[in-house]
C-alpha atoms as a PDB file:
ATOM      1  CA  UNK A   1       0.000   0.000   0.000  1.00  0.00           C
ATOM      2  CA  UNK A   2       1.413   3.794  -0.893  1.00  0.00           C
ATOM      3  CA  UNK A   3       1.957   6.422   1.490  1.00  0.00           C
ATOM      4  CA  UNK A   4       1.153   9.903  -0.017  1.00  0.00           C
ATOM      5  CA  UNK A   5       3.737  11.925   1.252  1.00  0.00           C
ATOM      6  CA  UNK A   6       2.974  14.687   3.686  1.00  0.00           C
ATOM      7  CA  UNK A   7       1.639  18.106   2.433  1.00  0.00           C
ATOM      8  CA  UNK A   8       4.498  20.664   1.307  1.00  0.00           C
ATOM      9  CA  UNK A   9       4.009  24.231  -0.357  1.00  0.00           C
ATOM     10  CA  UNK A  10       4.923  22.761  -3.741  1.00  0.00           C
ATOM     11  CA  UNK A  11       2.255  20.043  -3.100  1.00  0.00           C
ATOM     12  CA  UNK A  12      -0.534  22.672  -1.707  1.00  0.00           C
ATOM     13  CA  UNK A  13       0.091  25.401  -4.622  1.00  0.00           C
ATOM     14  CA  UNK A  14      -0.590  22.584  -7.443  1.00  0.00           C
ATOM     15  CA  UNK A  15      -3.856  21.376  -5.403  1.00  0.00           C
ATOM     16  CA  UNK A  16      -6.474  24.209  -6.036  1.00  0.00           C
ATOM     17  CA  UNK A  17      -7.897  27.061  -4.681  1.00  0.00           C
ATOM     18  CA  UNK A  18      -6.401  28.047  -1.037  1.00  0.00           C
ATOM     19  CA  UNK A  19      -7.880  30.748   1.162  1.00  0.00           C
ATOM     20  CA  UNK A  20      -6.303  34.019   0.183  1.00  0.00           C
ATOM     21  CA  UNK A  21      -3.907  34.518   2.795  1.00  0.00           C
ATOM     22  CA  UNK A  22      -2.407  31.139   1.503  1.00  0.00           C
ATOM     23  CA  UNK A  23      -2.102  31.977  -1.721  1.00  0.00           C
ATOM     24  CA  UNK A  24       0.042  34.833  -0.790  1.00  0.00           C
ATOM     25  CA  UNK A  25       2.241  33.416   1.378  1.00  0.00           C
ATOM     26  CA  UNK A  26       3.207  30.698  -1.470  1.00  0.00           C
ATOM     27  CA  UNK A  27       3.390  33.463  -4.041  1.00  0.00           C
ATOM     28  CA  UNK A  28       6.166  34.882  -1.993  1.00  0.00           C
ATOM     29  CA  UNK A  29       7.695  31.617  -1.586  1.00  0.00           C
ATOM     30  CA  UNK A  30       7.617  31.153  -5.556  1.00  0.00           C
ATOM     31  CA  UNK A  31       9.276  34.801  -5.310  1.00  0.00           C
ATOM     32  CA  UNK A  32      11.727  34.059  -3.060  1.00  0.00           C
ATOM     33  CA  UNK A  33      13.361  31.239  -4.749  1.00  0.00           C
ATOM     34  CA  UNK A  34      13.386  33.264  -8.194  1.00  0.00           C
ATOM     35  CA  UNK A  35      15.298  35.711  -6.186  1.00  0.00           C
ATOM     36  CA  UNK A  36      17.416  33.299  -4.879  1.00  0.00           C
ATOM     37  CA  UNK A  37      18.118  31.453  -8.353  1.00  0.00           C
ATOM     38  CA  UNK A  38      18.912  35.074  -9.779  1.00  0.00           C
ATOM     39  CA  UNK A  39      21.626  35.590  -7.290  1.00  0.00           C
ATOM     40  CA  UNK A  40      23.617  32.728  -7.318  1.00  0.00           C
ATOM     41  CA  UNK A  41      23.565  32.156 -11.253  1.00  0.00           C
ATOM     42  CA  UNK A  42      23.894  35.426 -11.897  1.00  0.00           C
ATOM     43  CA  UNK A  43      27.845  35.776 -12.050  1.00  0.00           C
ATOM     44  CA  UNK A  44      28.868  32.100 -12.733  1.00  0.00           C
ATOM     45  CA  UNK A  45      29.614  33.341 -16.400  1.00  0.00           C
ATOM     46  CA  UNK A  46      27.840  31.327 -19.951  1.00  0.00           C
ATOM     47  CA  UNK A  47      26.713  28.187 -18.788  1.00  0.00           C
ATOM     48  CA  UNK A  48      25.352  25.109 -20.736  1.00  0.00           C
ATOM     49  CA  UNK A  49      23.347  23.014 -19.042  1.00  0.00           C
ATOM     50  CA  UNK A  50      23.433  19.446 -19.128  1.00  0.00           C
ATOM     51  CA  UNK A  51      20.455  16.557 -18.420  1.00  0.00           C
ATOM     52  CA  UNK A  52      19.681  12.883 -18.696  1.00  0.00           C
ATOM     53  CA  UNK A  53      19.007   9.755 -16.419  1.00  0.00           C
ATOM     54  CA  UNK A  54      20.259   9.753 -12.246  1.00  0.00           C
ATOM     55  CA  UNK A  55      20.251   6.050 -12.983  1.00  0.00           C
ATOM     56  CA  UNK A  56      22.993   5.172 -15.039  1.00  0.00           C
ATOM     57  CA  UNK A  57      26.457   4.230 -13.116  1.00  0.00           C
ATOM     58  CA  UNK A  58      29.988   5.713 -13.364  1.00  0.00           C
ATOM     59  CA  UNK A  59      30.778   2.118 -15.156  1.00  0.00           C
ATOM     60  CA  UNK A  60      27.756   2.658 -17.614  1.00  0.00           C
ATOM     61  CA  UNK A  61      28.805   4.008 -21.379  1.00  0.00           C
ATOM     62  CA  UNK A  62      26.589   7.132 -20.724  1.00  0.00           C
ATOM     63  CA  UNK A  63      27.758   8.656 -18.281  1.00  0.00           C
ATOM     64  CA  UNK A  64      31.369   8.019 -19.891  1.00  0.00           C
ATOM     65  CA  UNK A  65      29.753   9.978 -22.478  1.00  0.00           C
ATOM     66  CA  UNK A  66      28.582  12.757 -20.222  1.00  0.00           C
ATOM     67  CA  UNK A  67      32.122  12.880 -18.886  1.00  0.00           C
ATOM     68  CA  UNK A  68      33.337  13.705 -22.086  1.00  0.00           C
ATOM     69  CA  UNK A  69      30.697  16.389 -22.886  1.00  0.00           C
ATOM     70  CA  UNK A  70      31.423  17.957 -19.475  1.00  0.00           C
ATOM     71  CA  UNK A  71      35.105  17.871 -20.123  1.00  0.00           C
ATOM     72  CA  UNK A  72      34.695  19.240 -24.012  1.00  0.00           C
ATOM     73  CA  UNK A  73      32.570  22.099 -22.850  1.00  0.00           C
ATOM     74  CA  UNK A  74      34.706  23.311 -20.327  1.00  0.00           C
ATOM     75  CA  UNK A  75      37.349  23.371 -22.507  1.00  0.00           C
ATOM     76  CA  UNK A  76      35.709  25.815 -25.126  1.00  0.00           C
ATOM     77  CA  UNK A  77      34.446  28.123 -21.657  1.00  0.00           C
ATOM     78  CA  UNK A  78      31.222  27.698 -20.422  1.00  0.00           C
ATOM     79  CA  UNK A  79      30.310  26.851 -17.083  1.00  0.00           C
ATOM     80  CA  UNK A  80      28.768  23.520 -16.772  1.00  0.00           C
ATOM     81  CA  UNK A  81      25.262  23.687 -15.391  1.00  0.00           C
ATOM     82  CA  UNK A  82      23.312  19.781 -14.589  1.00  0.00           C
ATOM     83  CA  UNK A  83      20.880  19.086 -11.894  1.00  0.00           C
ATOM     84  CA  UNK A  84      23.748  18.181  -9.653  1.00  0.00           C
ATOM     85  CA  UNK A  85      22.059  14.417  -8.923  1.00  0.00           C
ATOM     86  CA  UNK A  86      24.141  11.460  -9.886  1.00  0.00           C
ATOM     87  CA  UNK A  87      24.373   9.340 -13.361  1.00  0.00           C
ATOM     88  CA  UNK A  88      24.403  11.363 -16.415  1.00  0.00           C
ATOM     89  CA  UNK A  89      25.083  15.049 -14.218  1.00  0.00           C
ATOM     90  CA  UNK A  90      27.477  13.664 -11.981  1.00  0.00           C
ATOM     91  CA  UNK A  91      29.402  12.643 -15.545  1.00  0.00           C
ATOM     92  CA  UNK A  92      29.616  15.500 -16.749  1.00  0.00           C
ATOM     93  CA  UNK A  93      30.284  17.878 -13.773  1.00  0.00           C
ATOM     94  CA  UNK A  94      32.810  15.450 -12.650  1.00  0.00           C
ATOM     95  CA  UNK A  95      34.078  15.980 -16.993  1.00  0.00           C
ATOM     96  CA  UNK A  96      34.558  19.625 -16.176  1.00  0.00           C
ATOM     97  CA  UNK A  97      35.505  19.589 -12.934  1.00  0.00           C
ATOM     98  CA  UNK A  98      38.474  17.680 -13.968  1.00  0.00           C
ATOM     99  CA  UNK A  99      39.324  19.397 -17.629  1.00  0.00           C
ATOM    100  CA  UNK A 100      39.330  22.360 -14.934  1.00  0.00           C
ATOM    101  CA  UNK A 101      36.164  24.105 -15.415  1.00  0.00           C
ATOM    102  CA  UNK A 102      33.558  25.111 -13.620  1.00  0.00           C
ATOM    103  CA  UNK A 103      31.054  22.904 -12.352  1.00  0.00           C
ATOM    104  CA  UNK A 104      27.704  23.597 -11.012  1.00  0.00           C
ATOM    105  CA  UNK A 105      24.434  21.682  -9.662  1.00  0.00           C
ATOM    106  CA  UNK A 106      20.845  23.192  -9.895  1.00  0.00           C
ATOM    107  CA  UNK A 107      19.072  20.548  -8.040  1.00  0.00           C
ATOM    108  CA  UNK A 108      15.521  20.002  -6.626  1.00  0.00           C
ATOM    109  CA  UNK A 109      14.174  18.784  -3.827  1.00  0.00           C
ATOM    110  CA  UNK A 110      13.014  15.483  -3.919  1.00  0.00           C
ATOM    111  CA  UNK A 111      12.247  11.981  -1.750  1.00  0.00           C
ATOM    112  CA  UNK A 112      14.074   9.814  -3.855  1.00  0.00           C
ATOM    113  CA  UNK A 113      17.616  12.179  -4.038  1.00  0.00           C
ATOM    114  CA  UNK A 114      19.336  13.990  -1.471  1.00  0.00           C
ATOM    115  CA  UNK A 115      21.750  15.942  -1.782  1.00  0.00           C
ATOM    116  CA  UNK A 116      24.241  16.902  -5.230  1.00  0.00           C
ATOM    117  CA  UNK A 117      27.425  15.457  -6.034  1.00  0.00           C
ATOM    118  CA  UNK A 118      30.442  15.302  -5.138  1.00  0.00           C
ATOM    119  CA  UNK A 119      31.740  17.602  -8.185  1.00  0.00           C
ATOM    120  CA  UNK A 120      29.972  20.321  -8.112  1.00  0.00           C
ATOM    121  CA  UNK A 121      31.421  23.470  -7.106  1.00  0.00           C
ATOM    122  CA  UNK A 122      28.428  25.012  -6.075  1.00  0.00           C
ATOM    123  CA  UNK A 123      25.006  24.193  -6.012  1.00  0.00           C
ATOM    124  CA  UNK A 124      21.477  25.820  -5.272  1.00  0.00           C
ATOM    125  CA  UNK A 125      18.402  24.015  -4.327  1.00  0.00           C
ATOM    126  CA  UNK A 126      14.802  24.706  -5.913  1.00  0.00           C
ATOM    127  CA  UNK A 127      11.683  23.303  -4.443  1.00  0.00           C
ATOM    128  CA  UNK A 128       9.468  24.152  -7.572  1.00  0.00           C
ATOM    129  CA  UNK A 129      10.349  22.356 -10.908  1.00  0.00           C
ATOM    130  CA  UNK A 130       9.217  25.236 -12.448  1.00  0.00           C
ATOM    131  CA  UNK A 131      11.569  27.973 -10.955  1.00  0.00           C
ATOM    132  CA  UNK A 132      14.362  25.316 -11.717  1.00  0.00           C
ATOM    133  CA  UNK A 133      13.506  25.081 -15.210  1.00  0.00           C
ATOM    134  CA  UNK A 134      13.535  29.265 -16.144  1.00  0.00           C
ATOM    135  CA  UNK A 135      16.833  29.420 -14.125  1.00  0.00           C
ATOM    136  CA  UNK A 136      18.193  26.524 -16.665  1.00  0.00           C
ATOM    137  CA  UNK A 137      16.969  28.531 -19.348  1.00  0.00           C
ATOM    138  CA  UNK A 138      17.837  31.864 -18.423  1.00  0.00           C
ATOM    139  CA  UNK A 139      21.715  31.324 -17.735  1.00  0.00           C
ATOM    140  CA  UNK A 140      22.660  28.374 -20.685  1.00  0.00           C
ATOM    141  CA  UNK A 141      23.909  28.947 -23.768  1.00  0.00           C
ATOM    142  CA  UNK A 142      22.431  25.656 -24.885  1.00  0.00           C
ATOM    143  CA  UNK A 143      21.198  21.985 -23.647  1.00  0.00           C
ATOM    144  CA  UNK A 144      22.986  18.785 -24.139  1.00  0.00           C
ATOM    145  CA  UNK A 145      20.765  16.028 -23.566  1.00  0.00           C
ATOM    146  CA  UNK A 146      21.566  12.160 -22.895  1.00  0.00           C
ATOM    147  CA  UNK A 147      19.572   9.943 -22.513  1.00  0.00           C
ATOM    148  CA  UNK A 148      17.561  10.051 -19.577  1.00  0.00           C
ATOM    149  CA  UNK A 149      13.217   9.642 -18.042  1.00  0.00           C
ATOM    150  CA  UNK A 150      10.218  11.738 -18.098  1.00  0.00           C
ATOM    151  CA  UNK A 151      12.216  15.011 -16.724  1.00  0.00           C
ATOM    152  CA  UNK A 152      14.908  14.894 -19.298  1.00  0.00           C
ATOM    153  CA  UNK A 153      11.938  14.680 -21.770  1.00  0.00           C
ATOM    154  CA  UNK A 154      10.122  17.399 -19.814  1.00  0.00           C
ATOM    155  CA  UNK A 155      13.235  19.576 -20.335  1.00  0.00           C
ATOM    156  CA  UNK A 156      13.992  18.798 -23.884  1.00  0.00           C
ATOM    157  CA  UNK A 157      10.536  19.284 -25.196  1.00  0.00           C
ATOM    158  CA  UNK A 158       9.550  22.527 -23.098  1.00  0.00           C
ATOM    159  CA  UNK A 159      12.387  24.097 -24.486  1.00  0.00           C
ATOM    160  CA  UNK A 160      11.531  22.923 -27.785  1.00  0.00           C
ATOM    161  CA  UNK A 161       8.109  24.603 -27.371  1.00  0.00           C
ATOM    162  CA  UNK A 162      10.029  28.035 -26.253  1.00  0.00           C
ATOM    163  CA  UNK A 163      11.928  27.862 -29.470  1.00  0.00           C
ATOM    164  CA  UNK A 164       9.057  27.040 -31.790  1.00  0.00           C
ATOM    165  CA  UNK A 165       7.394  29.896 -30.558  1.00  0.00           C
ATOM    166  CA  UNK A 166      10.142  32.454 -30.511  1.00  0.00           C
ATOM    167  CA  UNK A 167      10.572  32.956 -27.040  1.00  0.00           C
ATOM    168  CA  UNK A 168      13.917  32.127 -26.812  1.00  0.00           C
ATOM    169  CA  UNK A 169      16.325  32.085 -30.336  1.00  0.00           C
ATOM    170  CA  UNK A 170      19.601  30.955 -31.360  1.00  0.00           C
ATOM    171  CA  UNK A 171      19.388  27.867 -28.558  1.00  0.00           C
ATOM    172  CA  UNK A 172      21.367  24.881 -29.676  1.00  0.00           C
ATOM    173  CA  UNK A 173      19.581  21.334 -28.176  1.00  0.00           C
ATOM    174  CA  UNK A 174      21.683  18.727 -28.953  1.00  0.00           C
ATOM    175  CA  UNK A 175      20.230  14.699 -28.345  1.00  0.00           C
ATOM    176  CA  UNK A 176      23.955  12.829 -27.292  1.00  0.00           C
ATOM    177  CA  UNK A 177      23.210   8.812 -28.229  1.00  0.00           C
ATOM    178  CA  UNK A 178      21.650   8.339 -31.660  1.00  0.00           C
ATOM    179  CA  UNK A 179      20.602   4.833 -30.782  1.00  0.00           C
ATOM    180  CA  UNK A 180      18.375   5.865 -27.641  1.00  0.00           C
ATOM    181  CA  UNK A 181      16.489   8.927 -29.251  1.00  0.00           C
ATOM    182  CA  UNK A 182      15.692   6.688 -32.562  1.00  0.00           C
ATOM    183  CA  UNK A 183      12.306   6.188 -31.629  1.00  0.00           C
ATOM    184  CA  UNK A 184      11.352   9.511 -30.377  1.00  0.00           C
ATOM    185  CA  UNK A 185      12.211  10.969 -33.490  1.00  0.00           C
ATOM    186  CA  UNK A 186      10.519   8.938 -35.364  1.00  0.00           C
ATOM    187  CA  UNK A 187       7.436  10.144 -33.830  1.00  0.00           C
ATOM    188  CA  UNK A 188       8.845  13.279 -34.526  1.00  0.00           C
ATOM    189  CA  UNK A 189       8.735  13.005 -38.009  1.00  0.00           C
ATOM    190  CA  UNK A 190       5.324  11.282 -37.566  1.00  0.00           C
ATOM    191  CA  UNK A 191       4.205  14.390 -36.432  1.00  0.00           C
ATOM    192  CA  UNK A 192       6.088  16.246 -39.324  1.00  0.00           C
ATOM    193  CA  UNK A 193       4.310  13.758 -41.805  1.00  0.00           C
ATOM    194  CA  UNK A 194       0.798  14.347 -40.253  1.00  0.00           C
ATOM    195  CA  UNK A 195       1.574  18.723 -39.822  1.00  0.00           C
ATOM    196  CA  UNK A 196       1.179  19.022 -36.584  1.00  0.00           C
ATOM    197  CA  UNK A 197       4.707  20.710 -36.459  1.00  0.00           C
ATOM    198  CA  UNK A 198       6.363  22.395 -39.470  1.00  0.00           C
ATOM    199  CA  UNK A 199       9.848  20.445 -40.935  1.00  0.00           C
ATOM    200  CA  UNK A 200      11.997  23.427 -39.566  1.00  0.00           C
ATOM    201  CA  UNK A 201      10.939  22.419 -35.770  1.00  0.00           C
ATOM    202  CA  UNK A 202      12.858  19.086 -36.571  1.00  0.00           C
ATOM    203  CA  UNK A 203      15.671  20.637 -37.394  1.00  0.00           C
ATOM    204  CA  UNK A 204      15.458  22.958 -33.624  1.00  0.00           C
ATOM    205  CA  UNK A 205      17.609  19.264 -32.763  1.00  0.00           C
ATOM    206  CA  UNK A 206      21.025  17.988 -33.367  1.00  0.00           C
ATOM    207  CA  UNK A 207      21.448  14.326 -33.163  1.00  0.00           C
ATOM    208  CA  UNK A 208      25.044  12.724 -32.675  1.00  0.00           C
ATOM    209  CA  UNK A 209      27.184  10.531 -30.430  1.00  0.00           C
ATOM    210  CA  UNK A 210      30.077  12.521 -31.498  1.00  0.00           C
ATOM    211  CA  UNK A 211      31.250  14.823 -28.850  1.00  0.00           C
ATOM    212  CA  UNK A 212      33.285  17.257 -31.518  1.00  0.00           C
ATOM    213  CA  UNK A 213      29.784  17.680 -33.728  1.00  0.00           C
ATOM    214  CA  UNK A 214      28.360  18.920 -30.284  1.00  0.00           C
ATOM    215  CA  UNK A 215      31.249  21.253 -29.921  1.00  0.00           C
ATOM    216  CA  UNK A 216      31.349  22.418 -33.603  1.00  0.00           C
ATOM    217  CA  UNK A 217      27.359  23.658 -33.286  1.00  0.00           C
ATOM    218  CA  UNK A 218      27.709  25.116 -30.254  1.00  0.00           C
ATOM    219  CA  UNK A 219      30.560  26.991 -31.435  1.00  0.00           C
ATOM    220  CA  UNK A 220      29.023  28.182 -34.389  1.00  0.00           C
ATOM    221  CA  UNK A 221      24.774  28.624 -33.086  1.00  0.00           C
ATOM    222  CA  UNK A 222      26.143  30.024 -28.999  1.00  0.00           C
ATOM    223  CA  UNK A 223      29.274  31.434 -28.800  1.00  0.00           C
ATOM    224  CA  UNK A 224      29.140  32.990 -32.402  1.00  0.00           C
ATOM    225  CA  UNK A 225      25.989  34.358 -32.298  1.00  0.00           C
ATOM    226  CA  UNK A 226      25.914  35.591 -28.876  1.00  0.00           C
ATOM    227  CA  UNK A 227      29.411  37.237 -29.334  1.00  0.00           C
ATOM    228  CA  UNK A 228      30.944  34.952 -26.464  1.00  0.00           C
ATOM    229  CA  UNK A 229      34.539  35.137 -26.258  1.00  0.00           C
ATOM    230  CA  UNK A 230      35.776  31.269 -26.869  1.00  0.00           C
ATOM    231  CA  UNK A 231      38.191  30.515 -24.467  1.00  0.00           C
ATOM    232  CA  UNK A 232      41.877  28.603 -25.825  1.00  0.00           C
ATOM    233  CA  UNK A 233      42.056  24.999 -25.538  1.00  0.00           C
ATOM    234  CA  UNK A 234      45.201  23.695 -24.548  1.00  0.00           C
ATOM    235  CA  UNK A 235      46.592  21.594 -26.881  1.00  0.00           C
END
């Protein structure tokens, strides 16, 4: 038999109408924490945010992968920006970490994780998923996306939606581990085929299990088109 957990502000502002007073006090909660999100993130310099599964081991292929996507991107300068849990984000911060980059965790409270990991240089902790998800907006540069559950897919297609509809531009998304996404785009296309999105929303994705292509078109669709100042790799 389940146990609903007990009743938190997140849980009582998603569960309809509260007296007034109620209300208010959880609007300034909400306030609060953007408040708190814009002063920690605001100074950490151009970040790129990385998602995908808590589940997958350091001995697991992808989260070697996401150790090489958080070492690759802090060699070309940006601060890299995960949900600071373990798998796929403790891959990559640990990547930057040791390439000698920056390394930060934007976690959120939940039951089943505690905590961020090990490699993060700093951290801040949300309670609502949907502060989190402007502050991982706001401050990136792009996403890089492995292969992860339903919050990497929440992620990936929110963002997705922000780009279709212009309110964000120039945003790289790039899907790392061809093999894993196969069948979501083919629904993709499905929905191409059948117009319920236009053929240039496809191409809003990049596609690749090669860490240099990721590099290469965040080069040329961030740091390019943003005016960033590339940092030197050391050869």
């Amino acid at each position: 038999m389940s146990i609903d957990p007990p009743e938190t502000p997140e849980i009582r502002l998603l569960s309809g109408p509260r007296p007034r007073r109620v209300e208010l006090v959880l609007a300034i909660r909400i306030f609060v924490e953007f408040i708190r999100g814009f002063r920690k993130l605001h100074f950490v310099g151009p970040c790129v945010s990385v998602f995908g599964s808590a589940r997958f081991g350091p001995e697991h292929h992808y989260y070697e992968l996401a150790e090489a996507v958080g070492e690759r991107l802090a060699q070309i300068g940006f601060t890299v920006l995960t949900g600071g849990g373990p798998g796929v984000m403790e891959g990559a911060n640990k990547g930057a970490k040791e390439a000698g980059g920056r390394s930060l965790g934007c976690s959120i409270a939940l039951r089943t994780e505690r905590g961020v990991n090990p490699w993060c240089d700093d951290w801040i902790m949300f309670r609502y998923f949907f502060v989190r998800k402007v502050m991982l907006v706001k401050y990136s540069y792009a996403f890089v996306v492995l292969p992860g559950g339903f919050g990497t897919l929440d992620e990936v297609f929110e963002t997705l939606t922000l780009r279709q509809t212009g309110k964000i531009r120039h945003f790289p998304i790039v899907l790392m581990g061809t093999d894993y996404w196969a069948p979501m785009l083919e629904f993709i296309e499905r929905m191409v085929d059948q117009g319920t999105i236009d053929d240039d929303d496809y191409s809003m994705l990049l596609v690749t299990d090669d860490v240099g292509e990721m590099e290469r078109h965040i080069v040329s669709n961030a740091i390019g088109k943003f005016g960033l100042v590339r940092a030197r790799r050391e050869e």
